[in-house]
N, C-alpha and C. Protein backbone atom coordinates (compact mmCIF):
# COMPACT_ATOMS: atom_id res chain seq x y z
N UNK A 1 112.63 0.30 -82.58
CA UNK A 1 111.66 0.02 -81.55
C UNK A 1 112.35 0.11 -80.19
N UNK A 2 111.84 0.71 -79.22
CA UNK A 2 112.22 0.69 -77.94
C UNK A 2 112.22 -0.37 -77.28
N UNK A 3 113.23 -0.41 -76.56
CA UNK A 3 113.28 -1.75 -75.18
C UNK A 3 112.48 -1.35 -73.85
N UNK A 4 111.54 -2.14 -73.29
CA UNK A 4 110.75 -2.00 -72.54
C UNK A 4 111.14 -2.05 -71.22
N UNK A 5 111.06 -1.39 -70.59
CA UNK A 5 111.82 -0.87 -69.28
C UNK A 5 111.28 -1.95 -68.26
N UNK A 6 112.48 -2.68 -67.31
CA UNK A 6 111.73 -3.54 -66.55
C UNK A 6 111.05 -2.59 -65.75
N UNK A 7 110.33 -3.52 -64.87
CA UNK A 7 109.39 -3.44 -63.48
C UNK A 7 110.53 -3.27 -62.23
N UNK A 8 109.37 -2.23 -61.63
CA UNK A 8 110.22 -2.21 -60.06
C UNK A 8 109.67 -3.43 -59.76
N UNK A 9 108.75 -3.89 -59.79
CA UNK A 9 108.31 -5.05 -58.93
C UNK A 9 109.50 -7.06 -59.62
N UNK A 10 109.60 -6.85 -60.77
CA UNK A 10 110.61 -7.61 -61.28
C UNK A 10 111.78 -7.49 -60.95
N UNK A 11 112.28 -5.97 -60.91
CA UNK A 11 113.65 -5.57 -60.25
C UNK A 11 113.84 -5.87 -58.64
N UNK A 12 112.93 -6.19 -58.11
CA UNK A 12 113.10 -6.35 -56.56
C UNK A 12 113.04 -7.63 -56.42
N UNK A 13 112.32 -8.58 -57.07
CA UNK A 13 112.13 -10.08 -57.04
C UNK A 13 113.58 -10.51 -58.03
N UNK A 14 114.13 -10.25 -58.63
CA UNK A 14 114.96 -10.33 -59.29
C UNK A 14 116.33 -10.56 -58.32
N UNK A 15 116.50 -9.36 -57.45
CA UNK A 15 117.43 -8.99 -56.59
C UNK A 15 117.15 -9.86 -55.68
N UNK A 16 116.33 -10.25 -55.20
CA UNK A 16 115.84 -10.90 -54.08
C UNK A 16 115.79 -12.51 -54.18
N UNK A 17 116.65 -12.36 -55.55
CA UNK A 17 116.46 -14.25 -55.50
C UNK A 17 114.98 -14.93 -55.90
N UNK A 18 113.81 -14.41 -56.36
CA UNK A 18 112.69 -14.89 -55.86
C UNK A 18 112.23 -14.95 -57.10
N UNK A 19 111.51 -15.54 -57.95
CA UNK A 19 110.95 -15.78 -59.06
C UNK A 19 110.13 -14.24 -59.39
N UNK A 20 109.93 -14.14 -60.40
CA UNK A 20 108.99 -13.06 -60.74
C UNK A 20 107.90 -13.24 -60.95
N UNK A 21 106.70 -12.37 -60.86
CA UNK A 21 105.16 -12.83 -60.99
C UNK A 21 104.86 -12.72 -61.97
N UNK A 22 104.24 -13.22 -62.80
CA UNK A 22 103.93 -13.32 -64.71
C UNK A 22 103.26 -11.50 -64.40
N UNK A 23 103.78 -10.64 -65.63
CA UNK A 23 103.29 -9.46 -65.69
C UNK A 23 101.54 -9.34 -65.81
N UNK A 24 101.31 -8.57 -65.62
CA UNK A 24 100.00 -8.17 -65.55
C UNK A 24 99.62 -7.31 -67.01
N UNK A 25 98.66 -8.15 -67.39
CA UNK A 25 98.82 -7.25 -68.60
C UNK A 25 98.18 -6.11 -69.11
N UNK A 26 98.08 -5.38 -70.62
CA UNK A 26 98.32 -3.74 -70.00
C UNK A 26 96.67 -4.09 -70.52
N UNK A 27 96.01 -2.84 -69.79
CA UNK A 27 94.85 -2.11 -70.24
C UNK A 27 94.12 -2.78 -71.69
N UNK A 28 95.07 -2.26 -72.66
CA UNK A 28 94.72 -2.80 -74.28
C UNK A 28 94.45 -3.97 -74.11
N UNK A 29 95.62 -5.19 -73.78
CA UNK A 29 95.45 -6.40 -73.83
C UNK A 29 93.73 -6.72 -73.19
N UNK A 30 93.40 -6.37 -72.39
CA UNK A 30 92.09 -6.73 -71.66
C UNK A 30 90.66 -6.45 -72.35
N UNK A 31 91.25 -5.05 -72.65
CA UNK A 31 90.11 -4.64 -73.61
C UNK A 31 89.74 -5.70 -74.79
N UNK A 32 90.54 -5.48 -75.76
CA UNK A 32 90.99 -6.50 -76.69
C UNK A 32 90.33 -8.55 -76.43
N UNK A 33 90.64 -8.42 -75.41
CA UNK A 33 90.16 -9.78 -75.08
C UNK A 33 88.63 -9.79 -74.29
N UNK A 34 88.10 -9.15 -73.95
CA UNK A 34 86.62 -8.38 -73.31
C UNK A 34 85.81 -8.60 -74.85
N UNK A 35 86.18 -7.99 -75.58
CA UNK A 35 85.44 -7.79 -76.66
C UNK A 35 85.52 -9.07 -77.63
N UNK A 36 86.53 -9.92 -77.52
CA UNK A 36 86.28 -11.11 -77.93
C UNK A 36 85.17 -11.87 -77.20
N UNK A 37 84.86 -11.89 -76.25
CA UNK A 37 84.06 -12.83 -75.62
C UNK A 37 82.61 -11.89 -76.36
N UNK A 38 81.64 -13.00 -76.05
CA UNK A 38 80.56 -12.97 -76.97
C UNK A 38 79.85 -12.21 -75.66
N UNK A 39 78.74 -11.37 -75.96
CA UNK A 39 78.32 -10.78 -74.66
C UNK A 39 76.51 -11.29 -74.62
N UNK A 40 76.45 -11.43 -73.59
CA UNK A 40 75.19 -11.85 -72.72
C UNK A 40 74.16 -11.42 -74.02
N UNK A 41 73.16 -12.33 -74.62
CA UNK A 41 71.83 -11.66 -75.40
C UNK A 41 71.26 -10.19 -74.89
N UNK A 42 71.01 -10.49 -73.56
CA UNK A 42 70.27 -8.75 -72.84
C UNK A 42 70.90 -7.92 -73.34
N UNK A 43 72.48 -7.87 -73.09
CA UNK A 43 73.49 -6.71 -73.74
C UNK A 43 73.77 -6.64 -74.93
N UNK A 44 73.44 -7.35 -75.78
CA UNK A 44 73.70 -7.31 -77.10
C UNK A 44 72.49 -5.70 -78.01
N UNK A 45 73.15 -5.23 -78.39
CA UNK A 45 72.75 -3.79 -79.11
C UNK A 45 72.22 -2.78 -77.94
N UNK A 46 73.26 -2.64 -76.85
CA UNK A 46 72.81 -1.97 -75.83
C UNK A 46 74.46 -1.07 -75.54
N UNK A 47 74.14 -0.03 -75.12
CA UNK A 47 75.23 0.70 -74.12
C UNK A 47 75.52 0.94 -73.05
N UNK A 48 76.25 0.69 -72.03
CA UNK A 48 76.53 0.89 -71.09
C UNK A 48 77.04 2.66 -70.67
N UNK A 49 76.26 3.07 -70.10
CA UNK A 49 76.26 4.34 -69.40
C UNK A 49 76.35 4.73 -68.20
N UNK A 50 77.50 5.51 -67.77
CA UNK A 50 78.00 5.49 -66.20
C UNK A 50 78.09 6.42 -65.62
N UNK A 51 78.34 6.76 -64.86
CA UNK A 51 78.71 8.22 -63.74
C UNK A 51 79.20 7.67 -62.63
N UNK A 52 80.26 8.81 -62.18
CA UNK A 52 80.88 8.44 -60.77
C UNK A 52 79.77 9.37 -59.98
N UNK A 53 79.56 8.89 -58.56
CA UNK A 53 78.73 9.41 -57.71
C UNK A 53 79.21 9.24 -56.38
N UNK A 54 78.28 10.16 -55.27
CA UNK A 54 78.82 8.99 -53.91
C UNK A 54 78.18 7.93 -53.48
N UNK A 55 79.01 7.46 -52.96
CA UNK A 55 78.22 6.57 -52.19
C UNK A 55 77.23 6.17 -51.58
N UNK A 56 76.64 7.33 -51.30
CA UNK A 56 75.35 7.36 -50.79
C UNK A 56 74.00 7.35 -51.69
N UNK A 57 74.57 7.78 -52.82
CA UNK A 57 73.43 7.89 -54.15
C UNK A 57 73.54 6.34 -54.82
N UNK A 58 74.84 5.49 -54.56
CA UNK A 58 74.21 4.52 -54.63
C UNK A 58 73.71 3.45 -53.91
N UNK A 59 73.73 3.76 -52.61
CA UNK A 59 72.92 3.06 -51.54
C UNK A 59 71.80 3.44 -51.14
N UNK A 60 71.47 4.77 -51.76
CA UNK A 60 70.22 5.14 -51.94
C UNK A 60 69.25 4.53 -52.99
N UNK A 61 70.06 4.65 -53.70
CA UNK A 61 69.13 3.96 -55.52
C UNK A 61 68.99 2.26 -55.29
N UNK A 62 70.16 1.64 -54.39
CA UNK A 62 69.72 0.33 -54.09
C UNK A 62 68.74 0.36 -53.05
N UNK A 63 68.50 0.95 -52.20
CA UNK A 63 67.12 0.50 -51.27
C UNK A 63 66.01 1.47 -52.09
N UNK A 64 66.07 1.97 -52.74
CA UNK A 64 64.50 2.41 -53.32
C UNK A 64 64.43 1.29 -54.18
N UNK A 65 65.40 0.77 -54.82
CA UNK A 65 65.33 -0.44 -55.77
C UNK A 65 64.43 -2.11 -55.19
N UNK A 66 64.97 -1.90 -53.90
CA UNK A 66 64.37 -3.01 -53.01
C UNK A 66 63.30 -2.39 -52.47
N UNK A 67 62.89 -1.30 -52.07
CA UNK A 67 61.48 -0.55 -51.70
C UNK A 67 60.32 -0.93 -52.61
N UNK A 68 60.94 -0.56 -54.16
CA UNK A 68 60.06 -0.62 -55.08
C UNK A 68 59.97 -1.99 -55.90
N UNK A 69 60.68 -2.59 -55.54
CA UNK A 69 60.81 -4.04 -56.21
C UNK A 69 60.86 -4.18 -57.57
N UNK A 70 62.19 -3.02 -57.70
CA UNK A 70 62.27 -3.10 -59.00
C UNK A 70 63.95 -3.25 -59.11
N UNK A 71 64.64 -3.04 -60.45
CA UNK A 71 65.84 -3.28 -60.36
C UNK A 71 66.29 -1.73 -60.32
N UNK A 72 67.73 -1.65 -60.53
CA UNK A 72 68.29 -0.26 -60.30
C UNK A 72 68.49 0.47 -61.68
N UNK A 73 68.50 -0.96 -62.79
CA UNK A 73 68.17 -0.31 -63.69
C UNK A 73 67.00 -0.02 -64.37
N UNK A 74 65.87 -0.38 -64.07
CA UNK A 74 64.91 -0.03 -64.21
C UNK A 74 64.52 1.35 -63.69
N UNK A 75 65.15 1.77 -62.42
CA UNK A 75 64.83 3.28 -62.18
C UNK A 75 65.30 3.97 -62.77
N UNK A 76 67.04 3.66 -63.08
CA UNK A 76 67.59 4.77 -63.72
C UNK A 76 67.18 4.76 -65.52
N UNK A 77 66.08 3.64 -66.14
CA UNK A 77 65.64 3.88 -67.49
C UNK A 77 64.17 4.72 -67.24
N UNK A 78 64.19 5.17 -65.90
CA UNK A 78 63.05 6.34 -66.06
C UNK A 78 63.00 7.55 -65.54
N UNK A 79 63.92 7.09 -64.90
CA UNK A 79 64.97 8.84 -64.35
C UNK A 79 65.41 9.38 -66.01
N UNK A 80 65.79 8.67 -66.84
CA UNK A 80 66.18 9.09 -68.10
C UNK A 80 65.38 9.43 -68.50
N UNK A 81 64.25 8.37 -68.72
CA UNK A 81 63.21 9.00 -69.93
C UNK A 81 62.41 10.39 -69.12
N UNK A 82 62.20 10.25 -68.00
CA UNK A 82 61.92 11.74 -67.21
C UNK A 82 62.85 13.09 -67.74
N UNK A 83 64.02 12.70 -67.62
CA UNK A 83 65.01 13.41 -68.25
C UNK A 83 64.86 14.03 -69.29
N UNK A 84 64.90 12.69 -70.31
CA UNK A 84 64.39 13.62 -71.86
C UNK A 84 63.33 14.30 -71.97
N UNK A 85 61.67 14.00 -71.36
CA UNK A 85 60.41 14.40 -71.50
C UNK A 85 60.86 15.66 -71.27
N UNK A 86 61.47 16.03 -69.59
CA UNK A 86 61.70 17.35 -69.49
C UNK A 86 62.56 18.44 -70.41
N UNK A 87 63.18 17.91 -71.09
CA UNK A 87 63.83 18.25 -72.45
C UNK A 87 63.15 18.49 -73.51
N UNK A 88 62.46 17.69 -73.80
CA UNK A 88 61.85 17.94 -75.17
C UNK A 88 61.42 16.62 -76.09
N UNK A 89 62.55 15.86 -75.54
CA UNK A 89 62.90 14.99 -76.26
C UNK A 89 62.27 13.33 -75.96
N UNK A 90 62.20 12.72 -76.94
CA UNK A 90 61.70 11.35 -77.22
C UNK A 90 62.23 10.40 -76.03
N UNK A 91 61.49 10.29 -75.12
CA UNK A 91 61.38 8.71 -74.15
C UNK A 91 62.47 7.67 -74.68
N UNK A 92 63.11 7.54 -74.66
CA UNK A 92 64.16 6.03 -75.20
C UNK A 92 64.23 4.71 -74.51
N UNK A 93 64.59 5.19 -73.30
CA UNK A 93 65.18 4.48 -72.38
C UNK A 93 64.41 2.90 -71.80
């Protein structure tokens, strides 16, 4: 098994006399512990679906959201099902 290479940030606090900051832990660890916690009823048998965009598409989608007095996900579950209709395909969303 490999030895785990210190931190520049340990190596400089180290040198510096100065205590080190408890590591940050990796990616896995978080995941791993995310999924232990029990998740909200609403989210339970649901997926989370994302896209990067700019900024402006989402400060757009929040004031039509407040225009229409609806939530943001509520538009984007009919921007979808618009989506599929135009497809072919079965309404889900």
């Amino acid at each position: 098994m490999a030895t785990k290479k210190p931190s520049l940030s340990a190596a400089l606090h180290e040198a510096s006399g100065k205590k080190a900051p408890p590591p940050i832990p990796a990616a896995q660890e978080l995941a791993t512990a995310d999924a232990d916690k029990e998740a909200r009823p609403s989210r339970q048998q649901t997926k989370l679906i994302g896209g990067h965009f700019d900024p402006l598409v989402s400060r757009q989608l929040r004031q039509l959201a407040l225009d229409e007095n609806r939530t943001g996900q509520a538009l984007l579950a009919e921007a979808l099902n618009d989506l599929f209709v135009k497809y072919g395909k079965k309404p889900l969303a």
